[in-house]
N, C-alpha and C. Protein backbone atom coordinates (compact mmCIF):
# COMPACT_ATOMS: atom_id res chain seq x y z
N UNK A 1 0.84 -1.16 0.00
CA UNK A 1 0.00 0.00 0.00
C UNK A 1 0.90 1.24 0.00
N UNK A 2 0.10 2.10 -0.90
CA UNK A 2 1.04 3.44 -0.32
C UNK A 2 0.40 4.50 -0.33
N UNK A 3 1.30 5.92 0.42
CA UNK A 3 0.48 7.11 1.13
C UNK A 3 1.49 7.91 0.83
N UNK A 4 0.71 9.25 1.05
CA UNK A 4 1.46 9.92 0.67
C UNK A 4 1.88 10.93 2.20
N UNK A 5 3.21 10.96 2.48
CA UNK A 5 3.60 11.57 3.98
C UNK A 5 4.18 12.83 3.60
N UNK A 6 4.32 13.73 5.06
CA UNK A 6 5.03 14.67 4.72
C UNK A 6 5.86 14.60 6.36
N UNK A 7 6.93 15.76 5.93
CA UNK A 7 7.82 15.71 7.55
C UNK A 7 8.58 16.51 7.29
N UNK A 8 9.53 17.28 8.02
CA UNK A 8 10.79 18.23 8.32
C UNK A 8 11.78 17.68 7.69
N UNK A 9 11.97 18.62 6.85
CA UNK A 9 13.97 18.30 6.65
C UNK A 9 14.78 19.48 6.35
N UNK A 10 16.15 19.36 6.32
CA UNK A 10 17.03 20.58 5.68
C UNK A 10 17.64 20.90 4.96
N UNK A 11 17.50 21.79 3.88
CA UNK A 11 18.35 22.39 2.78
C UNK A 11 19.16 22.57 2.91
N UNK A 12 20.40 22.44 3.11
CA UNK A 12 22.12 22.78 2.78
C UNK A 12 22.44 22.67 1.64
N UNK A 13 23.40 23.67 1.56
CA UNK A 13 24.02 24.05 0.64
C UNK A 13 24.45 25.57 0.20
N UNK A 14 24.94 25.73 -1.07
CA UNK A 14 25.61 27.25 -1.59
C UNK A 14 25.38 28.45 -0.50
N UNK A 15 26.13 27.69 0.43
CA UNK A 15 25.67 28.79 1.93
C UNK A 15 25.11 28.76 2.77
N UNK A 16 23.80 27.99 3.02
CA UNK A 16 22.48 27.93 2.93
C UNK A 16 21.92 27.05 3.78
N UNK A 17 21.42 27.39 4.89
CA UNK A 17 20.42 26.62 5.63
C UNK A 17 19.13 26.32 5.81
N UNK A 18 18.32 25.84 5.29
CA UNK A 18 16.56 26.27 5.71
C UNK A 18 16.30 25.24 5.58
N UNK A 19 15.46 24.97 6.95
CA UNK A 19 14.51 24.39 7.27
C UNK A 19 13.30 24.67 6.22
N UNK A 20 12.33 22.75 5.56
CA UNK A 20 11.67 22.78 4.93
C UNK A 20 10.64 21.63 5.26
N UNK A 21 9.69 21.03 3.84
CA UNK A 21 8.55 20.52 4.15
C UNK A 21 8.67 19.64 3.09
N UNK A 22 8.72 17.95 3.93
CA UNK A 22 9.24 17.12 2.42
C UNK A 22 7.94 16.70 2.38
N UNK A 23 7.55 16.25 1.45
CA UNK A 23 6.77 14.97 0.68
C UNK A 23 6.90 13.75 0.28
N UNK A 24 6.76 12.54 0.67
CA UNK A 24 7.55 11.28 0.00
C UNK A 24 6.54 10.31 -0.12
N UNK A 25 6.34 9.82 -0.82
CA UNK A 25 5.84 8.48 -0.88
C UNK A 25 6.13 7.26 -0.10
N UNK A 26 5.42 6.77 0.92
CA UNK A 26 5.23 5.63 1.54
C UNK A 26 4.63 4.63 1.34
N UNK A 27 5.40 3.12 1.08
CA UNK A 27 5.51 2.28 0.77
C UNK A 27 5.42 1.24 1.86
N UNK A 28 4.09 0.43 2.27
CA UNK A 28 4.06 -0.80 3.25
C UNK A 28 4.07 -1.99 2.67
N UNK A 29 4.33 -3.32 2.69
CA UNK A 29 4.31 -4.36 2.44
C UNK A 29 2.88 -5.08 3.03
N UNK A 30 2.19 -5.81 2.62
CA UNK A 30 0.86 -6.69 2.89
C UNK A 30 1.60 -7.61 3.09
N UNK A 31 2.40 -8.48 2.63
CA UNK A 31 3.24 -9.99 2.45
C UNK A 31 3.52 -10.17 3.77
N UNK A 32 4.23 -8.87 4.41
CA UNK A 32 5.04 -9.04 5.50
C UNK A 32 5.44 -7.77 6.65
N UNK A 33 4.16 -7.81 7.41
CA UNK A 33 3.57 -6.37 8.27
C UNK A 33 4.74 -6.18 8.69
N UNK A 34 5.87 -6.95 9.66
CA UNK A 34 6.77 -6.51 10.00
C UNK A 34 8.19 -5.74 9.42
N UNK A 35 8.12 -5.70 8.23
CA UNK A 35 8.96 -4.98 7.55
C UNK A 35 8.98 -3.76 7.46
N UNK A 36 9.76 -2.76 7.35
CA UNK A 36 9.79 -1.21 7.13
C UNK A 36 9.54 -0.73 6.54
N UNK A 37 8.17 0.03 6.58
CA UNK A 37 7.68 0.78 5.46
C UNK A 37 9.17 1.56 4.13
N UNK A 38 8.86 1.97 3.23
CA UNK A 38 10.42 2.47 2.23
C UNK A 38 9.32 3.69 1.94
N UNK A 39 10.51 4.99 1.96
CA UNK A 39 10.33 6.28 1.68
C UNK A 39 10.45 6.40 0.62
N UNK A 40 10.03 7.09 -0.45
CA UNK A 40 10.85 6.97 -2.04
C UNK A 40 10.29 8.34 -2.82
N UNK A 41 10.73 8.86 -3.47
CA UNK A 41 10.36 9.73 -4.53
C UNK A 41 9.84 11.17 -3.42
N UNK A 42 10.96 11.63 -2.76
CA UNK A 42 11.12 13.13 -1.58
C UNK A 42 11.09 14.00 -2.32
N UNK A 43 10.28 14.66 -2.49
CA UNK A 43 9.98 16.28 -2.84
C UNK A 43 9.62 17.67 -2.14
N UNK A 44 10.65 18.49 -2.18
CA UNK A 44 10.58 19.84 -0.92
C UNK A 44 9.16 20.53 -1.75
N UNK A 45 8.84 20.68 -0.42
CA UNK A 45 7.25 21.75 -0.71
C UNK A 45 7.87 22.87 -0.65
N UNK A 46 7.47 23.52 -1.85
CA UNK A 46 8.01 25.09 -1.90
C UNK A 46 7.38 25.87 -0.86
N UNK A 47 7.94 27.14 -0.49
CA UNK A 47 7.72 28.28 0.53
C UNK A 47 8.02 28.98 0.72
N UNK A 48 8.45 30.11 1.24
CA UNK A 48 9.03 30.99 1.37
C UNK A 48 10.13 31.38 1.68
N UNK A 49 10.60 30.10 2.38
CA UNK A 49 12.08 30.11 2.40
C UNK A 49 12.37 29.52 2.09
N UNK A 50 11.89 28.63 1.20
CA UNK A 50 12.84 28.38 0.41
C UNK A 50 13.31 28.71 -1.75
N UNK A 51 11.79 29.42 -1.40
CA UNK A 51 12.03 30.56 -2.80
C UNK A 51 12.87 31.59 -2.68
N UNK A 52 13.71 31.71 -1.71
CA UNK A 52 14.93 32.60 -1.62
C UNK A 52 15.92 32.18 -1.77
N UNK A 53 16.08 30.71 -2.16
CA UNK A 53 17.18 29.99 -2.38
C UNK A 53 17.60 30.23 -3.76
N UNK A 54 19.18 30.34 -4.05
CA UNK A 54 19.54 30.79 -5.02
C UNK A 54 19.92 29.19 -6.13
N UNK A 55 19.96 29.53 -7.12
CA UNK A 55 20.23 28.07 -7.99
C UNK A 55 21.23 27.93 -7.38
N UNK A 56 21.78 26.04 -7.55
CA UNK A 56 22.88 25.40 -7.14
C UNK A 56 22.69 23.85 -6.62
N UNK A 57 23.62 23.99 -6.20
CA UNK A 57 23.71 22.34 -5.65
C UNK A 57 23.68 22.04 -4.03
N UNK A 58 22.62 21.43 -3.74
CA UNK A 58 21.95 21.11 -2.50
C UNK A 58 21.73 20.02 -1.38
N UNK A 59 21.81 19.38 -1.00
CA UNK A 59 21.38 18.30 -0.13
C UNK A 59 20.17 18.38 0.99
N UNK A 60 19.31 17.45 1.04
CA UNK A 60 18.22 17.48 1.90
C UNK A 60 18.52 16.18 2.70
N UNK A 61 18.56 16.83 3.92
CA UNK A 61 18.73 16.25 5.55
C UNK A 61 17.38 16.16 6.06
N UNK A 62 16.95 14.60 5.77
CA UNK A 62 15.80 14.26 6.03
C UNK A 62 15.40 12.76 6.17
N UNK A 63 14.48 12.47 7.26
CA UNK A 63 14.84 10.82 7.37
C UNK A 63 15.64 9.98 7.59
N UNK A 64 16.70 10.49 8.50
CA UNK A 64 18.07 10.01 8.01
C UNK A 64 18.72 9.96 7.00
N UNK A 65 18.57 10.25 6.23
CA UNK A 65 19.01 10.60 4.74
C UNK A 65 19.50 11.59 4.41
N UNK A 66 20.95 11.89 3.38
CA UNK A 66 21.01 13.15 2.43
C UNK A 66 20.61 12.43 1.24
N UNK A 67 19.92 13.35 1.00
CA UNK A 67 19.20 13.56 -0.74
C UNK A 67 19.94 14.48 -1.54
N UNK A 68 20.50 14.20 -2.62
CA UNK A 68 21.16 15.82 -3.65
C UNK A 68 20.13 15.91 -4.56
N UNK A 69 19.92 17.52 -4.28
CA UNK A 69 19.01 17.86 -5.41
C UNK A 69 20.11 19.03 -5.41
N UNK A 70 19.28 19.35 -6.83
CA UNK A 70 19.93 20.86 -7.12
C UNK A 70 18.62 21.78 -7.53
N UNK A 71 18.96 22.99 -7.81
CA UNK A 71 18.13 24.37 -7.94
C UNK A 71 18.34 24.83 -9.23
N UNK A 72 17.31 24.95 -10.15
CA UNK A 72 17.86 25.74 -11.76
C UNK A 72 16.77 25.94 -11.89
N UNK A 73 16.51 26.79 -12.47
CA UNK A 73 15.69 28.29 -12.78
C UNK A 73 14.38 28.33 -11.48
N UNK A 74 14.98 27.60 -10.55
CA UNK A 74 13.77 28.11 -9.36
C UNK A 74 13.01 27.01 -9.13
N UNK A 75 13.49 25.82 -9.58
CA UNK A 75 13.08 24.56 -9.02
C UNK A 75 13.58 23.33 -9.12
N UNK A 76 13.15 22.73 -8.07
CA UNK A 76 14.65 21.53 -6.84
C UNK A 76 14.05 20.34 -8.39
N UNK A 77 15.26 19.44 -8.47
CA UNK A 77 15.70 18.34 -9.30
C UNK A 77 16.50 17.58 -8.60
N UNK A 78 16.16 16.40 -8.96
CA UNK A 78 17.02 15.40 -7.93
C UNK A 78 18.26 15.37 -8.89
N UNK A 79 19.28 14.66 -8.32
CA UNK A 79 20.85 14.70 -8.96
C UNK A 79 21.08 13.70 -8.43
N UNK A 80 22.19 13.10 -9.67
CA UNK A 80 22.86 11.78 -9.31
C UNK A 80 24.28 11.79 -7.91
């Protein structure tokens, strides 16, 4: 089954600190309740702070996780 969650994480980078608002897709297993739901496909909810962010290259501190995205013409892209 899956849902769609949201939760806190942080933008670092080209300077840059802000606190933001992820989105991810949650993923449960039916086969096997005890297993760990999987986070997948994290997307920052735009806002106000973080439309002050300048293009560049980024990481999101979230879930235990860094994520690299980057910033070009005013909106986040994931990166390899």
């Amino acid at each position: 089954m899956q849902e769609t969650v949201m939760f806190s994480g942080t933008i670092v980078g080209e300077r840059q600190r802000v606190e933001c608002t992820v989105r991810a897709t949650k993923t449960t297993f039916d086969k096997d309740p005890s297993e760990r739901p999987v986070l997948s496909d994290y997307r920052i909810v735009e806002s106000d702070a973080t439309d002050g962010l300048p293009d560049g290259q980024y990481d999101l501190l979230a879930n235990r996780e860094r994520i690299r995205f980057r910033r070009d013409a005013g909106r986040f892209l994931s990166r390899p």
